[in-house]
Protein backbone atom coordinates (compact mmCIF):
# COMPACT_ATOMS: atom_id res chain seq x y z
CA UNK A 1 -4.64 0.80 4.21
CA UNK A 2 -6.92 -1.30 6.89
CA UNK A 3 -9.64 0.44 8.78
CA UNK A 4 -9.06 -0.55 12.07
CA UNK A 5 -7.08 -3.09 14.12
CA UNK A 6 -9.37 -6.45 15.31
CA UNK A 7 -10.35 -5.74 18.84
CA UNK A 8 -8.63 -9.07 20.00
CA UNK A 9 -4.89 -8.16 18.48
CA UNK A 10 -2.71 -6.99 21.53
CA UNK A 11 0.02 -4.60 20.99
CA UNK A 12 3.24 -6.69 20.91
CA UNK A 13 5.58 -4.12 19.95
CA UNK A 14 7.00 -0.22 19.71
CA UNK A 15 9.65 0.46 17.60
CA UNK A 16 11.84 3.59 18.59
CA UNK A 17 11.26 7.10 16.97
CA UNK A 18 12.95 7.37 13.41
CA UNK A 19 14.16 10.17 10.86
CA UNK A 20 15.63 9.95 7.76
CA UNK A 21 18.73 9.15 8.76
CA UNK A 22 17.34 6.09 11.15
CA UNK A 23 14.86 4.78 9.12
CA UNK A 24 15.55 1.10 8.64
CA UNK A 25 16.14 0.11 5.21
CA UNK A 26 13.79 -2.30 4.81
CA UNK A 27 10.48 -0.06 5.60
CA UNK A 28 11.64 1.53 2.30
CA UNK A 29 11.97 -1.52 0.14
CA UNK A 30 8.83 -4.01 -0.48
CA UNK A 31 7.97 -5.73 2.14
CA UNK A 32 5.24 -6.72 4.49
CA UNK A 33 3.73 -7.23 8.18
CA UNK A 34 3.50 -10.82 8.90
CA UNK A 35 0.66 -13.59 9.23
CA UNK A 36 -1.59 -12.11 12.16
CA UNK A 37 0.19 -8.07 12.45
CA UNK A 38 -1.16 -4.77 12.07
CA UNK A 39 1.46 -2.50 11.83
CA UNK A 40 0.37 1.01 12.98
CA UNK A 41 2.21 3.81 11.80
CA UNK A 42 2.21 7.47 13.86
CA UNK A 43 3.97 10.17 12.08
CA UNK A 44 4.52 12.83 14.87
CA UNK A 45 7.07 15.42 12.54
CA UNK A 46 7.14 15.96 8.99
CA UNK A 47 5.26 13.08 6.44
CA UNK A 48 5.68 9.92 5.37
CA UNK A 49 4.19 8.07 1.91
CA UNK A 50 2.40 4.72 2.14
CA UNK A 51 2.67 2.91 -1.33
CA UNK A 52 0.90 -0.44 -1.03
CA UNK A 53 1.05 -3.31 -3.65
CA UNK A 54 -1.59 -6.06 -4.34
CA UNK A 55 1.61 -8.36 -4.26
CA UNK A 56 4.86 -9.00 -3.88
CA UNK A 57 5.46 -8.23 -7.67
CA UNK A 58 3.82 -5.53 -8.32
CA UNK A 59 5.72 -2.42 -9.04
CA UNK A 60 2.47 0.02 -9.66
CA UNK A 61 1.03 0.55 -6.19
CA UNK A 62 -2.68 0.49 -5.56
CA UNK A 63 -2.83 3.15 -2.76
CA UNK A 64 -0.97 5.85 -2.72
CA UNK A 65 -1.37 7.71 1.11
CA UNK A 66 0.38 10.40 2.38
CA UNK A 67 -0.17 10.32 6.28
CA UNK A 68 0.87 13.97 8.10
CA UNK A 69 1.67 15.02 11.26
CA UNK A 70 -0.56 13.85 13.85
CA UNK A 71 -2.17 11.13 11.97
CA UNK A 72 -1.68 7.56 11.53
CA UNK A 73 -2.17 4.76 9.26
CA UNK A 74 -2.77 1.17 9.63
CA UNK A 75 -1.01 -1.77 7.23
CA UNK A 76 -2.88 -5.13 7.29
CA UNK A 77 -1.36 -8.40 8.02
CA UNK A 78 0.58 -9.77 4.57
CA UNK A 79 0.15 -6.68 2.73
CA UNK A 80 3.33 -5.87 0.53
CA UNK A 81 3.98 -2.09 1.03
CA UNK A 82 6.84 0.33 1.66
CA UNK A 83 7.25 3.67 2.90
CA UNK A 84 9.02 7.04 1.95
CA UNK A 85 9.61 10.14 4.25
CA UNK A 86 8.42 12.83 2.70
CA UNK A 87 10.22 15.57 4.50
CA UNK A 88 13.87 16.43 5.97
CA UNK A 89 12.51 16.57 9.52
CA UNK A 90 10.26 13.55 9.33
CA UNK A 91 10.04 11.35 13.02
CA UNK A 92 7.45 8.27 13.65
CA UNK A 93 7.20 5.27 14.52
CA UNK A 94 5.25 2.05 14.22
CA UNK A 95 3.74 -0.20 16.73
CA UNK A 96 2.54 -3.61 15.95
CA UNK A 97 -0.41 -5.95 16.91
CA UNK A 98 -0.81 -9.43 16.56
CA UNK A 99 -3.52 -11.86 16.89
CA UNK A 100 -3.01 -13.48 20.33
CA UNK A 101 -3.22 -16.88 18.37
CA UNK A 102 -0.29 -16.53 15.89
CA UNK A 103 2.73 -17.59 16.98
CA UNK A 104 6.01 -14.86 15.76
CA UNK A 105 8.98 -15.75 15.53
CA UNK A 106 11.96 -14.23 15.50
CA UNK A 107 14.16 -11.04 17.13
CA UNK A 108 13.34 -7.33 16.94
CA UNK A 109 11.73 -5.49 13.37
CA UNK A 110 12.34 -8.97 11.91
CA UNK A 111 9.60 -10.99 13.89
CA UNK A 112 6.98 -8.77 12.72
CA UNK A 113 8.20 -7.83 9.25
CA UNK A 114 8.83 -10.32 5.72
CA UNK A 115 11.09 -8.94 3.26
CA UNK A 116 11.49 -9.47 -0.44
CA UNK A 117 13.97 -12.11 -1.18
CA UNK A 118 15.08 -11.45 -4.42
């Protein structure tokens, strides 16, 4: 997971507060935050597993984070990943930053995230 978010990215986006049963499907498959977006993960309940990849392929992850309560982590731009929730009471949410000169297209989760196709 990054260290920090560039100074420059502004926040572009919130998503709403999820649990296990709101969690979009796609945070738990590989995927990844798009050219130019953070994605900055706040776990305020429970605990949620950060499994990144060093590609699109690869099914052996190369970090392995739990982040708790209170914490967050950060996912760099174009870094495959997914997610787990840990625990049956389990509520975050991400918000995302992008680099003022990328242009993102797209509606809602989609203009910030890249699934795997395939």
């Amino acid at each position: 997971m990054a260290s920090g978010i560039p100074v420059h990215f502004r926040h572009t986006r919130s998503t709403p507060f999820w649990t296990k049963e709101t969690v979009p499907h796609a945070l738990l498959t590989h995927h990844n935050t798009k050219k130019g977006v953070y994605g900055r993960l706040s776990v305020m309940q429970g605990a949620v597993k950060y499994l990144g990849f060093a590609n699109e392929h690869d099914t052996t992850p190369e970090i392995d984070v739990v982040i708790e309560a209170g914490h967050f982590g950060i996912s760099p731009p174009q870094y495959w990943h997914h997610i787990e929730l840990l625990t049956e009471d389990t509520y975050f949410n991400i918000d995302f930053f992008a680099d003022p000169d990328e242009a993102l297209e797209g509606k809602g989760i989609g203009q910030v995230v890249n699934t795997r196709h395939g």
